[in-house]
C-alpha atoms as a PDB file:
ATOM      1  CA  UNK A   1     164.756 -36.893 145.028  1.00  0.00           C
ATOM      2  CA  UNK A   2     161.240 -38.721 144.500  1.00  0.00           C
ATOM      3  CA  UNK A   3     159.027 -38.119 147.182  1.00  0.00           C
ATOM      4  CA  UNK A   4     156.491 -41.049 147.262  1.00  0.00           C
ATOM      5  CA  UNK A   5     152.639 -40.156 146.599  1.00  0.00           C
ATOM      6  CA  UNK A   6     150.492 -40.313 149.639  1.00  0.00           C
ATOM      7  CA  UNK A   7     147.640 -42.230 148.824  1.00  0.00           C
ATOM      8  CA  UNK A   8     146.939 -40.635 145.580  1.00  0.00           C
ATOM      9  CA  UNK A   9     145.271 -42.674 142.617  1.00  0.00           C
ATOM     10  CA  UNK A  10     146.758 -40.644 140.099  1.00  0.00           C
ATOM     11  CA  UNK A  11     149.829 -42.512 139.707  1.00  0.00           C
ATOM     12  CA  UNK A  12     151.690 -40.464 136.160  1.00  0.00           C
ATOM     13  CA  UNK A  13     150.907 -37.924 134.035  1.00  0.00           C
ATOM     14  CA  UNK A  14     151.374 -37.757 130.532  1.00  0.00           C
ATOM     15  CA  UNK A  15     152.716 -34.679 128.422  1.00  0.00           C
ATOM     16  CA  UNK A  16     152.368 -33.585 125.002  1.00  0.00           C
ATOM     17  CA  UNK A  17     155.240 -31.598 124.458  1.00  0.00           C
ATOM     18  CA  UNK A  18     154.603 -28.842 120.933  1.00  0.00           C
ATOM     19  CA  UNK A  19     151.544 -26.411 122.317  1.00  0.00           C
ATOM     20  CA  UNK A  20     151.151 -28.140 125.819  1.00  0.00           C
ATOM     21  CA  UNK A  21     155.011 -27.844 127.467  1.00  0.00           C
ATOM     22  CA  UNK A  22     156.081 -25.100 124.895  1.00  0.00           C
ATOM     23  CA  UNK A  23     154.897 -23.130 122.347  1.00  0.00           C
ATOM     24  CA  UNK A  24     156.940 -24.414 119.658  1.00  0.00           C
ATOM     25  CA  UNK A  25     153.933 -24.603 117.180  1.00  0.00           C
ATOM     26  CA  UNK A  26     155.159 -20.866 115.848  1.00  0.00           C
ATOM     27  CA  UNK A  27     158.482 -22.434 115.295  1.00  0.00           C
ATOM     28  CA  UNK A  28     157.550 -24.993 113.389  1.00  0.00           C
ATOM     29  CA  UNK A  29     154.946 -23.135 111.052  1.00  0.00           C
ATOM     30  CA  UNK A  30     157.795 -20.757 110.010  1.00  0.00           C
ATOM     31  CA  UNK A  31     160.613 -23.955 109.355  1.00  0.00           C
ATOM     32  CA  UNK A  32     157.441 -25.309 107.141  1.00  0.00           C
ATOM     33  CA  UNK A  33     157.052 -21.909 105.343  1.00  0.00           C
ATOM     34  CA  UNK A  34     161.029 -21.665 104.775  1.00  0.00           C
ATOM     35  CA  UNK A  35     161.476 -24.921 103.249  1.00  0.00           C
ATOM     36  CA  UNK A  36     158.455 -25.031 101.149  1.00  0.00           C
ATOM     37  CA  UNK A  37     159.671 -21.002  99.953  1.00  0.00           C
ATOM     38  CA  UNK A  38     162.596 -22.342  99.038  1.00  0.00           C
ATOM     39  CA  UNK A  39     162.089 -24.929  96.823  1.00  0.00           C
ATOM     40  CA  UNK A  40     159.387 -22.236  94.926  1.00  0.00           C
ATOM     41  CA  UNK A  41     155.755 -22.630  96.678  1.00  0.00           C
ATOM     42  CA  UNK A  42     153.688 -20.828  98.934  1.00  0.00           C
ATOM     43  CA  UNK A  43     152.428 -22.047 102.365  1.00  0.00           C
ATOM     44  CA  UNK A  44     149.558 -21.139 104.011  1.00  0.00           C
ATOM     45  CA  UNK A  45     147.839 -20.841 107.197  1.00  0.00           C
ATOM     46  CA  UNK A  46     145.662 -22.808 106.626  1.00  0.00           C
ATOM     47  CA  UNK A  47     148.086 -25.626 105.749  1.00  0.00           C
ATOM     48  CA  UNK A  48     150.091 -24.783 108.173  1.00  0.00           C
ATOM     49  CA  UNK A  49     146.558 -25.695 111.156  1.00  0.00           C
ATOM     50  CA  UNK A  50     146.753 -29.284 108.879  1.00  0.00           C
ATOM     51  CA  UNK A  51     149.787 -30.271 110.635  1.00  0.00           C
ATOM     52  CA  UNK A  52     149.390 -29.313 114.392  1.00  0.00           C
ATOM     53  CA  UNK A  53     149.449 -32.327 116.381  1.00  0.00           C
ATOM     54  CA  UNK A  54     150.243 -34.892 113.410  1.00  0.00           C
ATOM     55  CA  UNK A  55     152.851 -36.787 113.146  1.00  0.00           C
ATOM     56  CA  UNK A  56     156.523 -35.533 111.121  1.00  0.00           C
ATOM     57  CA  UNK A  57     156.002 -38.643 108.251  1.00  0.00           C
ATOM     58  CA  UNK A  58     152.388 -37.450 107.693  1.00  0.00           C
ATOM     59  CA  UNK A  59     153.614 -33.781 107.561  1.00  0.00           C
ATOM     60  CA  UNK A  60     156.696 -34.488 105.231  1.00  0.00           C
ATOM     61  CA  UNK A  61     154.372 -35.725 103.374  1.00  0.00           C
ATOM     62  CA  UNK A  62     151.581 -32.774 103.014  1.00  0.00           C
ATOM     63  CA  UNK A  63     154.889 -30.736 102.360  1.00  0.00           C
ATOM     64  CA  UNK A  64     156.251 -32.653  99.813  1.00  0.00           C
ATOM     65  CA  UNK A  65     152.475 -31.961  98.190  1.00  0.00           C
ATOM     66  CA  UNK A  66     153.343 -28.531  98.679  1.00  0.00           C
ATOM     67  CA  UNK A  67     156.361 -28.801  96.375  1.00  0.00           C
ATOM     68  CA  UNK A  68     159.262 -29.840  98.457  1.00  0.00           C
ATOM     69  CA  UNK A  69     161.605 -31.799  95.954  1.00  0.00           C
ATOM     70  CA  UNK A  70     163.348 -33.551  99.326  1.00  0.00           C
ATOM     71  CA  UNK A  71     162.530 -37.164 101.039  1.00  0.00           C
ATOM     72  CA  UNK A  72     160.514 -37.821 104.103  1.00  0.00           C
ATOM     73  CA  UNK A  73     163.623 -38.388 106.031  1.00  0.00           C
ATOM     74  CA  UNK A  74     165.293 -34.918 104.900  1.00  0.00           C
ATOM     75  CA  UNK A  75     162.174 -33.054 105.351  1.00  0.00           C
ATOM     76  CA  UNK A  76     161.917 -34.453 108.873  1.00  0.00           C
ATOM     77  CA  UNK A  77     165.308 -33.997 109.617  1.00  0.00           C
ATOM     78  CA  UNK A  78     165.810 -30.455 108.049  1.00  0.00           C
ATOM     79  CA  UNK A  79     162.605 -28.817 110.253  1.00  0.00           C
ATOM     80  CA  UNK A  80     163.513 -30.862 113.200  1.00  0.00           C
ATOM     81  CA  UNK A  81     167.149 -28.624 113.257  1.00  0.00           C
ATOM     82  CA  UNK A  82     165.496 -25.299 112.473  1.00  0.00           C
ATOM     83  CA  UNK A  83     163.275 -25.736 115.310  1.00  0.00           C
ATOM     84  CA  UNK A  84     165.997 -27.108 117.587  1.00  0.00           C
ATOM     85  CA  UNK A  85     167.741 -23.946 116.904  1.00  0.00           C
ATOM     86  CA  UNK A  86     164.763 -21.971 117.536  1.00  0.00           C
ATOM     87  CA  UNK A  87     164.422 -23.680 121.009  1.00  0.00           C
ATOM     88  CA  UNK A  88     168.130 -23.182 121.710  1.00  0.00           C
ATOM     89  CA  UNK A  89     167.642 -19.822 121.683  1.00  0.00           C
ATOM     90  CA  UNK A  90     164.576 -19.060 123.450  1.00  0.00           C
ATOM     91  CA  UNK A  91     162.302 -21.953 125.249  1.00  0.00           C
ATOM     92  CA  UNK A  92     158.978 -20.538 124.921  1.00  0.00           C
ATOM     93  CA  UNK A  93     157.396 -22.146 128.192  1.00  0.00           C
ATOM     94  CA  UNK A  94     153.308 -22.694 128.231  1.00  0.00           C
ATOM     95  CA  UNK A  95     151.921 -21.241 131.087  1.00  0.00           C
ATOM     96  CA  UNK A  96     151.277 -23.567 133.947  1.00  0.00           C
ATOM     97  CA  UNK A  97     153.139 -25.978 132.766  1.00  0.00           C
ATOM     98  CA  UNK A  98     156.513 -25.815 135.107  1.00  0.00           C
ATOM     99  CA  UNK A  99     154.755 -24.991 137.937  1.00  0.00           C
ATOM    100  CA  UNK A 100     152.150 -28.290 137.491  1.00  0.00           C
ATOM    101  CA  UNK A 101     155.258 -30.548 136.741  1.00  0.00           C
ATOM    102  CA  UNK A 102     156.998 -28.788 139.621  1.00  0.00           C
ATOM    103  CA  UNK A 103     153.476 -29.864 142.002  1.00  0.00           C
ATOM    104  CA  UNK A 104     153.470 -33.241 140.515  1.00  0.00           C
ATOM    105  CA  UNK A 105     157.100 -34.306 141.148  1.00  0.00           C
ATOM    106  CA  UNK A 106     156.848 -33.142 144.591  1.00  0.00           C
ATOM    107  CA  UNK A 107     153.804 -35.198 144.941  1.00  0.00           C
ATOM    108  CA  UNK A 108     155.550 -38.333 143.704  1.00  0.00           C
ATOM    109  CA  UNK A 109     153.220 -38.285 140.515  1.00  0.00           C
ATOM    110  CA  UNK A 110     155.249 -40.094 137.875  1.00  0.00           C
ATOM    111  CA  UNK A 111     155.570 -38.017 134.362  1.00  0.00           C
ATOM    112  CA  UNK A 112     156.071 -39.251 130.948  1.00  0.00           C
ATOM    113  CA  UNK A 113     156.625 -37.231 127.565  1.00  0.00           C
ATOM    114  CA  UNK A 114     154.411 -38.426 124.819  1.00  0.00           C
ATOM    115  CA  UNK A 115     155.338 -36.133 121.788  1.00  0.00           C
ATOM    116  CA  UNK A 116     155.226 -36.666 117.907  1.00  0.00           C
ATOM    117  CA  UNK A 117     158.906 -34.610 117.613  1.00  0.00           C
ATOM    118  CA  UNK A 118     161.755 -36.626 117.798  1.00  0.00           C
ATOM    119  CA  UNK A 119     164.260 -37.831 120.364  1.00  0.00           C
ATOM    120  CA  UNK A 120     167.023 -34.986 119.445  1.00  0.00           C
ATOM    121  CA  UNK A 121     163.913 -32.177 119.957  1.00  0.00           C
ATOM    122  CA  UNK A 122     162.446 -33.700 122.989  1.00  0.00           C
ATOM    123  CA  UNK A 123     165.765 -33.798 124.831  1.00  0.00           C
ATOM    124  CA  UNK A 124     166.483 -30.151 124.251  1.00  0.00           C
ATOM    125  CA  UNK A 125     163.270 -29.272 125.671  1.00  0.00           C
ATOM    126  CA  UNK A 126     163.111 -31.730 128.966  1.00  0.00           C
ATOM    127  CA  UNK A 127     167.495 -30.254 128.952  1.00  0.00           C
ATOM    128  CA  UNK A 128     165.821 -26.743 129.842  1.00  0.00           C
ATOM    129  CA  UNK A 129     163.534 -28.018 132.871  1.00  0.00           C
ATOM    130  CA  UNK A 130     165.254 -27.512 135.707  1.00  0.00           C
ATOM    131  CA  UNK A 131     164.551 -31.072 137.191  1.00  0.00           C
ATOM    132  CA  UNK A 132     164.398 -34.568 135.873  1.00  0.00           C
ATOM    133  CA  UNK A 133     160.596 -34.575 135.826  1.00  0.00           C
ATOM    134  CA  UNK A 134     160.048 -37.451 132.967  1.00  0.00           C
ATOM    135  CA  UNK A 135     161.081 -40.909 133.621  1.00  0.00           C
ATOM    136  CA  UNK A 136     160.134 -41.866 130.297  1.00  0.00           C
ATOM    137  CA  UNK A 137     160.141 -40.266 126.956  1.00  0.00           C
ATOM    138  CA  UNK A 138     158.366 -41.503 123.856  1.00  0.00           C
ATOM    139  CA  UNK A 139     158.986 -39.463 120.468  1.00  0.00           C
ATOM    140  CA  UNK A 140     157.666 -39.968 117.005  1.00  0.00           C
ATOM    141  CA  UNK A 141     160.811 -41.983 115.865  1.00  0.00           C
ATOM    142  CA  UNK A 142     160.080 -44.300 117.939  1.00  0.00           C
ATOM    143  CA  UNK A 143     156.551 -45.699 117.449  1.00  0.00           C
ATOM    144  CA  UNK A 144     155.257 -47.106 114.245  1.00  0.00           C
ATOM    145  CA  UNK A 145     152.052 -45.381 114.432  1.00  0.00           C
ATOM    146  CA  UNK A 146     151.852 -41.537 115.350  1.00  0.00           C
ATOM    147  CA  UNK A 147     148.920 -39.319 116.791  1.00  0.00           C
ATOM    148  CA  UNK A 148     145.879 -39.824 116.395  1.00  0.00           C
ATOM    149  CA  UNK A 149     146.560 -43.793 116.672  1.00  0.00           C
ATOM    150  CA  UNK A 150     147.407 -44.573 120.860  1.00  0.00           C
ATOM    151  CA  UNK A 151     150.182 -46.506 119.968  1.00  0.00           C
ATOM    152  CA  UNK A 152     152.364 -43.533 121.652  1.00  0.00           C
ATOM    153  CA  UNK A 153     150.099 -43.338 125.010  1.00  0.00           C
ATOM    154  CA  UNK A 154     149.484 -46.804 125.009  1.00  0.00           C
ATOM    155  CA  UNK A 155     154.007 -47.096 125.017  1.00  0.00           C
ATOM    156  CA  UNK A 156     154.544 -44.832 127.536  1.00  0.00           C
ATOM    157  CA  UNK A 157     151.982 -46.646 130.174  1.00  0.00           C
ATOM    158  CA  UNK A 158     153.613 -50.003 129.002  1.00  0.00           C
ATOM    159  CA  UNK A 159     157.089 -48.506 129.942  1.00  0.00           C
ATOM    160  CA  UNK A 160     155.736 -46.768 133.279  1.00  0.00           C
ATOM    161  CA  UNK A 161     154.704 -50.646 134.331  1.00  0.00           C
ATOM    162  CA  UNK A 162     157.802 -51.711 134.091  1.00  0.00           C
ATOM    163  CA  UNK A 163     159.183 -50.516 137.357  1.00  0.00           C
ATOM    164  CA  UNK A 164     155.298 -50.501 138.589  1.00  0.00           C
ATOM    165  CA  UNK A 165     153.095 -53.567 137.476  1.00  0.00           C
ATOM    166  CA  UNK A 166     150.139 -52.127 139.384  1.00  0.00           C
ATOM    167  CA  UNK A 167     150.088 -49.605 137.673  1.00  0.00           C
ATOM    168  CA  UNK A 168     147.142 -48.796 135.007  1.00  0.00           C
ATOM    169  CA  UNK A 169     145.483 -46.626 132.480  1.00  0.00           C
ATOM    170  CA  UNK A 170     142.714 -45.818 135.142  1.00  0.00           C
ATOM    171  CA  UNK A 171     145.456 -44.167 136.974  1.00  0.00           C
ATOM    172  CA  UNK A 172     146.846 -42.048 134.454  1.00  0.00           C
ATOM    173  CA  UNK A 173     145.833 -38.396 132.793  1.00  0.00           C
ATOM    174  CA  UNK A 174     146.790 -37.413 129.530  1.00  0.00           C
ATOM    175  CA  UNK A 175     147.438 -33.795 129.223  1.00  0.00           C
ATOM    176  CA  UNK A 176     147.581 -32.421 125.287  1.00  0.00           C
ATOM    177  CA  UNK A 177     146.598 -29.361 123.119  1.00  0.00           C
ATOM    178  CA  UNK A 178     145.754 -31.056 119.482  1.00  0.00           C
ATOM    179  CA  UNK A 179     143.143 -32.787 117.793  1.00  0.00           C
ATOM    180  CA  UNK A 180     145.440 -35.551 116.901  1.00  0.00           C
ATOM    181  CA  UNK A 181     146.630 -35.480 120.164  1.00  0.00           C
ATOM    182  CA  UNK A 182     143.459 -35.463 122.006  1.00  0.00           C
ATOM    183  CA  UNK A 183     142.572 -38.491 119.697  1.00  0.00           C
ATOM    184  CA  UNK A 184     144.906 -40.459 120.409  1.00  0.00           C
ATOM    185  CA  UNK A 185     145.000 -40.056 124.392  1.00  0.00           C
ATOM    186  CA  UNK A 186     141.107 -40.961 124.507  1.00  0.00           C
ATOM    187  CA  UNK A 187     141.732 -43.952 122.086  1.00  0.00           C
ATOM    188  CA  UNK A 188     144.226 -45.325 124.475  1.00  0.00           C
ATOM    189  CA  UNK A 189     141.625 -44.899 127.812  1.00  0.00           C
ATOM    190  CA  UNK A 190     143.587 -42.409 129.780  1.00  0.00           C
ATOM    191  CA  UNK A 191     141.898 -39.908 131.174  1.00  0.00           C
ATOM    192  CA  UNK A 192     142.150 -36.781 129.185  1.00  0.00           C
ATOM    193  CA  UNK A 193     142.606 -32.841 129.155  1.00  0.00           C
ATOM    194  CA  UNK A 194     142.465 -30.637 126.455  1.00  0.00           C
ATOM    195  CA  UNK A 195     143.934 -27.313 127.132  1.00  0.00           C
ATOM    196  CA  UNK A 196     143.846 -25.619 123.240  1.00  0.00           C
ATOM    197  CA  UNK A 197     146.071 -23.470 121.782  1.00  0.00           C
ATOM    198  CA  UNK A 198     146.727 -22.792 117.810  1.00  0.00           C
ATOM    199  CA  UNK A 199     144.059 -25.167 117.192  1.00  0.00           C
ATOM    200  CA  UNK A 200     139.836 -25.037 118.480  1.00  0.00           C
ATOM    201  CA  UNK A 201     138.710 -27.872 119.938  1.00  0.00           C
ATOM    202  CA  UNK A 202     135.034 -28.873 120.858  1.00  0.00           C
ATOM    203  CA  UNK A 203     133.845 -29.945 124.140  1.00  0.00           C
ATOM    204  CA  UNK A 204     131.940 -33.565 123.159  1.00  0.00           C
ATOM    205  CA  UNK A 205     132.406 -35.057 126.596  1.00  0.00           C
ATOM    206  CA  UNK A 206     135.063 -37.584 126.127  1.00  0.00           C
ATOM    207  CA  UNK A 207     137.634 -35.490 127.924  1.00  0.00           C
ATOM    208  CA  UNK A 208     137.991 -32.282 129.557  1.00  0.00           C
ATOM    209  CA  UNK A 209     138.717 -28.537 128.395  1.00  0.00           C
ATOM    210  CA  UNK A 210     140.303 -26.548 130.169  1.00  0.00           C
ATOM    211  CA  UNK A 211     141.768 -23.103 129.229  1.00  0.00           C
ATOM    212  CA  UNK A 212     145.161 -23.345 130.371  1.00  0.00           C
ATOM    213  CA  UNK A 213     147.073 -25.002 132.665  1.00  0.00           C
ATOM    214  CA  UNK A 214     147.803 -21.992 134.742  1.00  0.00           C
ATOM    215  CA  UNK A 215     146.484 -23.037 138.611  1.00  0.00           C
ATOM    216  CA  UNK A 216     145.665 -26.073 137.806  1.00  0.00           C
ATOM    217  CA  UNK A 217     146.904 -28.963 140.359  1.00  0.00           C
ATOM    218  CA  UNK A 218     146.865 -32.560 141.535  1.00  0.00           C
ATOM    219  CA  UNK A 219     143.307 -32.130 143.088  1.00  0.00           C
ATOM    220  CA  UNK A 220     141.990 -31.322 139.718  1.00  0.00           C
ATOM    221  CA  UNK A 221     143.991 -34.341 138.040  1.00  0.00           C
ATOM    222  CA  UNK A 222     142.618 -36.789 140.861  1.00  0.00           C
ATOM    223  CA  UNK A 223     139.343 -35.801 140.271  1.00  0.00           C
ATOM    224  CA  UNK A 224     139.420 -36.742 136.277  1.00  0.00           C
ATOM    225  CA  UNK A 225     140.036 -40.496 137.014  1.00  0.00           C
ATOM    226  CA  UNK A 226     137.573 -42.730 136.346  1.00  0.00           C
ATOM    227  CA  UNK A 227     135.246 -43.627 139.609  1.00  0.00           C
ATOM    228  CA  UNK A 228     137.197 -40.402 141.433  1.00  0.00           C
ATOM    229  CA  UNK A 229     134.256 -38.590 143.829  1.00  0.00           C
ATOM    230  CA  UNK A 230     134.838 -34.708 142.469  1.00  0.00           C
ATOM    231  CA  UNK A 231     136.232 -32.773 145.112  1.00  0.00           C
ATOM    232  CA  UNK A 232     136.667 -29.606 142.936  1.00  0.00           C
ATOM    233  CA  UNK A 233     133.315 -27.638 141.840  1.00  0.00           C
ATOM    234  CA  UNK A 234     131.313 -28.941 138.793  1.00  0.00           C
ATOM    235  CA  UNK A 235     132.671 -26.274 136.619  1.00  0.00           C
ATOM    236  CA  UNK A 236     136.808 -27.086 137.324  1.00  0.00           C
ATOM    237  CA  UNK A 237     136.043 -30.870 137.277  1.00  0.00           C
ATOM    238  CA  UNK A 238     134.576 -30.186 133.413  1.00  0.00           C
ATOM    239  CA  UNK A 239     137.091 -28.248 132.241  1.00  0.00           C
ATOM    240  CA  UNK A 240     135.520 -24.875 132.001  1.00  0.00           C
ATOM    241  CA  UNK A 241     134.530 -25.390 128.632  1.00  0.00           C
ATOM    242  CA  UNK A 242     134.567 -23.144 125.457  1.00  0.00           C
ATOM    243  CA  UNK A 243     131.905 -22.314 123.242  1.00  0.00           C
END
């Protein structure tokens, strides 16, 4: 059941899924290193920091660089099952994560998955939650544009109107873990939080850091949107930034 949110400007949420829900970024790092083994070249670390966040088309193609003799679409489709598999077996959870989708649900915050994987991934994942918590799911195969455009953001607030016309970007907060990703959500307006994880990011001021999202809540959220009076100390509000 959806309980509705009491006053609360921050009307939905939106979720990267790879680093932000789960950790899934190991998972895919070794599927890259597999394939690219076995069709005879070496993959790096390195390499492997080029992809976090992008989108599977522009990583086919960096692995097809690599020396994968296989199409886009194969590439795609052949890490996209190892990592399924990997999932299948053991969801590795972010921390924070449950427990803020938990708060938000309760709340009557509306949720949305905004994640470069595609549909077949994203299912399995939002399968092992033990509620409904996203109304709306948008996956790489089904924008034209991935991360860093907003296209995908900029989808999943268009679908979120539909059942709420009021609704707008000044009432949303993108939650992600990527430069691409981080990109993207401050190219479509929402608000946004960075909460790294494989990947560094720097603190320049158009969105805020934070170091995980371990006790973090809706008061924290609400205070993020634009023209919201901070009710959280300075420090919380900013992210508790990195050096």
């Amino acid at each position: 059941m959806r309980f509705p949110a009491t006053g609360s400007p921050l009307k939905a949420v939106l979720w990267d899924m790879d680093g932000t829900i789960v950790d899934t970024e190991p998972y895919w790092i070794a599927a890259e290193r597999a394939l690219v083994e076995a069709h005879g070249g070496t993959w790096s670390h390195d390499q492997a920091m080029q992809l976090v966040g992008q989108s599977l088309t522009f990583s086919a193609g960096l692995l097809q660089q690599a020396g994968v003799e296989l199409e886009i679409r194969e590439i795609i489709d052949a890490l996209t099952a190892q990592v399924i598999s990997s999932v299948q077996q053991q969801v590795p959870w972010r921390p924070g994560a449950r427990e803020l989708l938990e708060e938000l649900h309760l709340a009557g915050v509306r949720c949305a998955l905004v994640t470069m994987s595609e549909g077949p991934l994203a299912r399995q994942v939002v399968a092992s939650l033990p509620r409904p918590y996203f109304e709306v799911l948008v996956t790489g195969d089904t924008v034209t544009q991935g991360k860093p455009h907003p296209e995908a953001y900029l989808t999943a607030v268009e679908l979120l109107q539909e059942s709420d016309p009021d609704l707008g970007i000044q009432h949303c907060v993108a939650l992600e873990d990527s430069v691409p990703g981080v990109a993207a959500a401050v190219a479509s307006g929402v608000a946004t939080v960075a909460v790294p994880h494989i990947v560094p990011l720097p603190d320049d001021g158009s969105y805020a850091l934070w170091d995980s999202l371990a006790g973090r809540g809706l008061v924290e959220l609400e205070a993020l949107l634009p023209g919201a009076q901070a009710t959280v100390p300075a420090a919380t509000a900013a992210g508790d930034s990195r050096g």
